[in-house]
C-alpha atoms as a PDB file:
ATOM      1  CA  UNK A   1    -149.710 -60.990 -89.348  1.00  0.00           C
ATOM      2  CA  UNK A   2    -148.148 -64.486 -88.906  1.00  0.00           C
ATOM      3  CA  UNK A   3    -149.829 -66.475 -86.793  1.00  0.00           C
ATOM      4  CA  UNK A   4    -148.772 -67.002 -83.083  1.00  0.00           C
ATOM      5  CA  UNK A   5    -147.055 -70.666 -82.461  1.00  0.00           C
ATOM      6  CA  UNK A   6    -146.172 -72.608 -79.482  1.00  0.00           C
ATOM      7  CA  UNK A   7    -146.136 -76.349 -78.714  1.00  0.00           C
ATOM      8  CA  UNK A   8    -145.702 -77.941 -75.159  1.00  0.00           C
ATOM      9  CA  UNK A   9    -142.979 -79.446 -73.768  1.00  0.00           C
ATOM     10  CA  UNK A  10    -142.629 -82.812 -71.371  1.00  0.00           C
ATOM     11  CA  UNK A  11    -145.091 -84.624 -68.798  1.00  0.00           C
ATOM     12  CA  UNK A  12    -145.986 -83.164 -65.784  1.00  0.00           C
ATOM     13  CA  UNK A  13    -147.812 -85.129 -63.222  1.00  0.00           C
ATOM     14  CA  UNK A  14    -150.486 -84.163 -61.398  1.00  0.00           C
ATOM     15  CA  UNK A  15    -148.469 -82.542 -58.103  1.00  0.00           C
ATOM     16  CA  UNK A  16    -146.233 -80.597 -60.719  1.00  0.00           C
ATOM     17  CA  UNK A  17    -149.410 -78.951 -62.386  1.00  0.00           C
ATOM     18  CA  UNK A  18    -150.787 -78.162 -58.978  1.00  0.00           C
ATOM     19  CA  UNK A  19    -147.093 -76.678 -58.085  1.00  0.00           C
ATOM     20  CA  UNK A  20    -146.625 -75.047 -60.983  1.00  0.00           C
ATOM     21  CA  UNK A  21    -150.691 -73.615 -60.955  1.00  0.00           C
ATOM     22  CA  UNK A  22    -149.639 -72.015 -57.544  1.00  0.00           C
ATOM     23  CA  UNK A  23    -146.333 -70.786 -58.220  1.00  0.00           C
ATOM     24  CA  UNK A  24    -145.751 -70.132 -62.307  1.00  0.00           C
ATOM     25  CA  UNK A  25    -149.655 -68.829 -62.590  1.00  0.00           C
ATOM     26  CA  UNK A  26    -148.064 -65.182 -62.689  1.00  0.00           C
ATOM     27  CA  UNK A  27    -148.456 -63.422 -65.689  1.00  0.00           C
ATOM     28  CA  UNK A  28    -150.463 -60.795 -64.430  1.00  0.00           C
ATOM     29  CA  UNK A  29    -148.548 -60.545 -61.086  1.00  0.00           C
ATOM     30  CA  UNK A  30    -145.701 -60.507 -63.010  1.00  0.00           C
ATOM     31  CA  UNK A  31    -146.438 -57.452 -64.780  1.00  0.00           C
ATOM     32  CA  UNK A  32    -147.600 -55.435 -61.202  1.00  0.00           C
ATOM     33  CA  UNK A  33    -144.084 -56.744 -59.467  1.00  0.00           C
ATOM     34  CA  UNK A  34    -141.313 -57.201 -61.868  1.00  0.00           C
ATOM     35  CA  UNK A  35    -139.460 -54.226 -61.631  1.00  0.00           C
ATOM     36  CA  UNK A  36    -136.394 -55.768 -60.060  1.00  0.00           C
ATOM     37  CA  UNK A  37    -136.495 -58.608 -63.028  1.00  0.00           C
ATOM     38  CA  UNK A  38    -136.233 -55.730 -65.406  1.00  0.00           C
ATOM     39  CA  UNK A  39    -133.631 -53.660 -64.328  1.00  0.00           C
ATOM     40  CA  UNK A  40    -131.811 -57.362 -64.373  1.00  0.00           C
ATOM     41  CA  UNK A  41    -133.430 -57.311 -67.669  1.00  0.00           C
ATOM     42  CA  UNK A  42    -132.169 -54.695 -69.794  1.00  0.00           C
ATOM     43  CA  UNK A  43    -128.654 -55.577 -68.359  1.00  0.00           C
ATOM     44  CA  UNK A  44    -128.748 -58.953 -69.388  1.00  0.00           C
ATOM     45  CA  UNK A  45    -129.757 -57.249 -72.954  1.00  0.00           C
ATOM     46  CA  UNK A  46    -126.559 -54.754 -73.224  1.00  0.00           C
ATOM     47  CA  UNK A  47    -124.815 -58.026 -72.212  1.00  0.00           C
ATOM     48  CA  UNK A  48    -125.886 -59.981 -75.435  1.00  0.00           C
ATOM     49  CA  UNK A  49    -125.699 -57.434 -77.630  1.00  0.00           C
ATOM     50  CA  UNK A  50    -122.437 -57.198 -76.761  1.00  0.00           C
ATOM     51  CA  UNK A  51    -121.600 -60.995 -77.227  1.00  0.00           C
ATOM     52  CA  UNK A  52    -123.097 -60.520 -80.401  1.00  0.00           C
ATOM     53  CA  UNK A  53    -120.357 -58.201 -81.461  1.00  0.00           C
ATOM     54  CA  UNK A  54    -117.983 -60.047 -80.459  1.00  0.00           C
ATOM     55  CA  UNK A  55    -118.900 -63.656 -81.410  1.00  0.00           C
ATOM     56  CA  UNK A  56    -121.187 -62.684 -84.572  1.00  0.00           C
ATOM     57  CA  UNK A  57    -119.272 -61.399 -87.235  1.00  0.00           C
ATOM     58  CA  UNK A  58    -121.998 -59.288 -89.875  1.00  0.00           C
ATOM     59  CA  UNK A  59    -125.067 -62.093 -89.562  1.00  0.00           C
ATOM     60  CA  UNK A  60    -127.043 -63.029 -92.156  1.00  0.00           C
ATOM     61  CA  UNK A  61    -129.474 -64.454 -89.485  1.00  0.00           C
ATOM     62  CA  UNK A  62    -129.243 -64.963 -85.622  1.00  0.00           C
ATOM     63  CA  UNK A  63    -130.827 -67.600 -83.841  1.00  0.00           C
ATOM     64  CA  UNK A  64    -131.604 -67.433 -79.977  1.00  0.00           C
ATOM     65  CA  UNK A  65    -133.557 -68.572 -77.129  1.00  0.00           C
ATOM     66  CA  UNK A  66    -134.704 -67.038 -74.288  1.00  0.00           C
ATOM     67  CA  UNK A  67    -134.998 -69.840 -71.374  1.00  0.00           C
ATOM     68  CA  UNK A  68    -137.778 -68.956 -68.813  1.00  0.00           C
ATOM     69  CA  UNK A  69    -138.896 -66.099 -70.968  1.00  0.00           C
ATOM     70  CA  UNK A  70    -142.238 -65.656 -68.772  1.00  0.00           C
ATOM     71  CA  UNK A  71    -144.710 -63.223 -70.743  1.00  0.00           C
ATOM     72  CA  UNK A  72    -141.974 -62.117 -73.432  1.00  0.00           C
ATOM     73  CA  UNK A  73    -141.789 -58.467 -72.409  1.00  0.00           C
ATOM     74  CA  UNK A  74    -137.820 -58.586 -72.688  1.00  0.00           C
ATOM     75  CA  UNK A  75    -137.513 -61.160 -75.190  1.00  0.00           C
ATOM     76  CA  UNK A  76    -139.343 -58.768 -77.425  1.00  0.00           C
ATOM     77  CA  UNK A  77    -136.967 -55.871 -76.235  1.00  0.00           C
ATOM     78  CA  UNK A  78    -134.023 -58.164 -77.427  1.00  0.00           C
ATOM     79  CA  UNK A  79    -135.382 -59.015 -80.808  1.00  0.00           C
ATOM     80  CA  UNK A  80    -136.149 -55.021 -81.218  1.00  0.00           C
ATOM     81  CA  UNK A  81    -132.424 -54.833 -80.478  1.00  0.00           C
ATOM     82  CA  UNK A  82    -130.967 -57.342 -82.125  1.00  0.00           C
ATOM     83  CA  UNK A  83    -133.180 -55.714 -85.178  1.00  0.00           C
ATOM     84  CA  UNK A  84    -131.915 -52.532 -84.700  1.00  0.00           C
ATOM     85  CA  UNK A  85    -127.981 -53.449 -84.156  1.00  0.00           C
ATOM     86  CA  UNK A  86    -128.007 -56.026 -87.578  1.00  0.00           C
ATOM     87  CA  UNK A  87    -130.700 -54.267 -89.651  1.00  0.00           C
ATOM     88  CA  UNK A  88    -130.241 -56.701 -92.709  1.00  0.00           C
ATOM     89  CA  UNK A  89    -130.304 -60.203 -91.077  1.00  0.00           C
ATOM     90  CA  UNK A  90    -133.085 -62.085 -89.781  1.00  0.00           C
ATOM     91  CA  UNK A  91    -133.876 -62.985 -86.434  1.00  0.00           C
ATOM     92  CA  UNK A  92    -135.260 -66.012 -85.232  1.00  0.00           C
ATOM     93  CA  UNK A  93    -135.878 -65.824 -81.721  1.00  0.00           C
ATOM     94  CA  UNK A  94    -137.819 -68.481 -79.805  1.00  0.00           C
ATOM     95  CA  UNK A  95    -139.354 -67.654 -75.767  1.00  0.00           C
ATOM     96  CA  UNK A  96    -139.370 -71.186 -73.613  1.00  0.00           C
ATOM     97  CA  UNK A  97    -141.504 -70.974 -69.998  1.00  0.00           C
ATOM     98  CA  UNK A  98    -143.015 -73.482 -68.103  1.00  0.00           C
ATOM     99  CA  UNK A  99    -146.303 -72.090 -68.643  1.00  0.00           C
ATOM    100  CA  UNK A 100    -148.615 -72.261 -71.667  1.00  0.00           C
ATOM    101  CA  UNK A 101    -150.440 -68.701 -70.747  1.00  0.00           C
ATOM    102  CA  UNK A 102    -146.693 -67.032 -70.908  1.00  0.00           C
ATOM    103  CA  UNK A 103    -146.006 -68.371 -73.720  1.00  0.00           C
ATOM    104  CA  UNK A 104    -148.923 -67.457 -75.686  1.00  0.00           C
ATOM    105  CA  UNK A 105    -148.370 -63.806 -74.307  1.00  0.00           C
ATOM    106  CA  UNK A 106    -145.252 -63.748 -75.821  1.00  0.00           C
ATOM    107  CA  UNK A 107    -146.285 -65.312 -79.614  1.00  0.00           C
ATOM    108  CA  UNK A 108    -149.382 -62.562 -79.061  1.00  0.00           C
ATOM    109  CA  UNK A 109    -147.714 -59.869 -78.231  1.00  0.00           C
ATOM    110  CA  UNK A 110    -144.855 -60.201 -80.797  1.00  0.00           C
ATOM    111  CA  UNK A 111    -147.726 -60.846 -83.740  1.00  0.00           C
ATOM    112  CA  UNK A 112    -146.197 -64.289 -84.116  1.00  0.00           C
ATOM    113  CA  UNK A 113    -142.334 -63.031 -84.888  1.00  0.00           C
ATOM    114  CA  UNK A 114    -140.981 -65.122 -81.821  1.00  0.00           C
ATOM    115  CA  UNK A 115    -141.912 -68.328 -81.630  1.00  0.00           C
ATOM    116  CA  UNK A 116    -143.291 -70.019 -78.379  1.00  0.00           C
ATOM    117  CA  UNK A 117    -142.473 -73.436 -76.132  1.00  0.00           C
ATOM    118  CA  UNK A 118    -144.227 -74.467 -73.083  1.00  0.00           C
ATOM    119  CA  UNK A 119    -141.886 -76.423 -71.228  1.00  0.00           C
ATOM    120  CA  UNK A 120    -139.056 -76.638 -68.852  1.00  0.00           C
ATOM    121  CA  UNK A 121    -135.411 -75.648 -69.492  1.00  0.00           C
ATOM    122  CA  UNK A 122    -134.294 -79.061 -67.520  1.00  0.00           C
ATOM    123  CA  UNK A 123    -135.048 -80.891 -70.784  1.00  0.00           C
ATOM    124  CA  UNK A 124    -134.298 -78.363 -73.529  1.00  0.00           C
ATOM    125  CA  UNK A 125    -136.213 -79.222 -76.407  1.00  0.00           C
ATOM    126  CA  UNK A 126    -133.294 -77.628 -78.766  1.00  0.00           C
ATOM    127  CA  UNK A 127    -130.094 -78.363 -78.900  1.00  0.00           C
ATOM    128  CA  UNK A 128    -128.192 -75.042 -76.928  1.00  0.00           C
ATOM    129  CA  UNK A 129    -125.309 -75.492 -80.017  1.00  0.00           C
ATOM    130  CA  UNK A 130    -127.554 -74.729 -82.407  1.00  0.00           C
ATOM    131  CA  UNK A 131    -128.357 -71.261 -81.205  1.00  0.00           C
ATOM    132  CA  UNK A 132    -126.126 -68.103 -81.821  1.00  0.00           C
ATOM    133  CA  UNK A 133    -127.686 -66.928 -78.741  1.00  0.00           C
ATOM    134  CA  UNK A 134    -129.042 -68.265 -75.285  1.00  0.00           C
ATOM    135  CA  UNK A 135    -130.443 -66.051 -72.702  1.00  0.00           C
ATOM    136  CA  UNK A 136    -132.353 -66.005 -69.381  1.00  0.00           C
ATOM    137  CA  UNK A 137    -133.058 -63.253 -67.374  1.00  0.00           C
ATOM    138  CA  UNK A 138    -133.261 -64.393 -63.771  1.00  0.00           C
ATOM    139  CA  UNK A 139    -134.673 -67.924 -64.868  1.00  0.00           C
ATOM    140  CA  UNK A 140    -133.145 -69.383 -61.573  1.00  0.00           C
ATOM    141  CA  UNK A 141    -134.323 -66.481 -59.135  1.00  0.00           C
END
């Protein structure tokens, strides 16, 4: 099993951790109220998949991000996908959130195949041209 990574992302002063303690501390909320967010979800899934056809012409690897990723339940559903739609190429798939605790869930839960950054998506630590794919899945909502 490769071994879950993440690195944080930017300064945050003390108001912004309180904000952010009160408003992205969610995980397990998340997972009791999301159902709207996945519906969204697996839309925004069929979507990419079928950019991919269109835009990715037989890969020998995709790279993607998922901005605001929360605990990685549908960023793992995409790299399944994206898996199962280009069988032979590898997929490099990386989950940003603003919060350390999603991002763990997401390296943990994918046993370290998608790679983890605690940050915010208003300074992108990657440069979006350098990804085949970027997603979000109700990032703004």
């Amino acid at each position: 099993m490769k071994e879950p990574t993440f690195e944080l992302k930017g300064n945050k002063s003390k108001s912004a951790e309180a904000e952010s303690d009160q408003h992205f501390h969610m995980s397990d909320e998340y997972e009791r109220h999301s159902s709207s967010q996945k519906t969204i979800g697996h839309k925004v899934i069929d979507s990419t998949l079928a950019f991919s056809e269109e835009e990715l012409e037989n890969p020998d690897e995709i790279t993607g991000i998922d901005l605001a990723c929360g605990p990685g339940n549908l960023t793992i559903e995409l790299k399944e996908e994206l898996e199962r739609k280009y069988p032979n190429a590898k997929i490099n798939l990386t989950g940003l959130d603003y919060t350390a605790e999603n991002v763990e869930r997401l390296t943990a839960n994918s046993n370290g195949e998608i790679s983890g950054i605690a940050g915010s998506f208003y300074e992108l630590p990657v440069k979006p041209e350098s990804m085949d794919i970027v997603t979000s899945n109700e990032g703004l909502h």
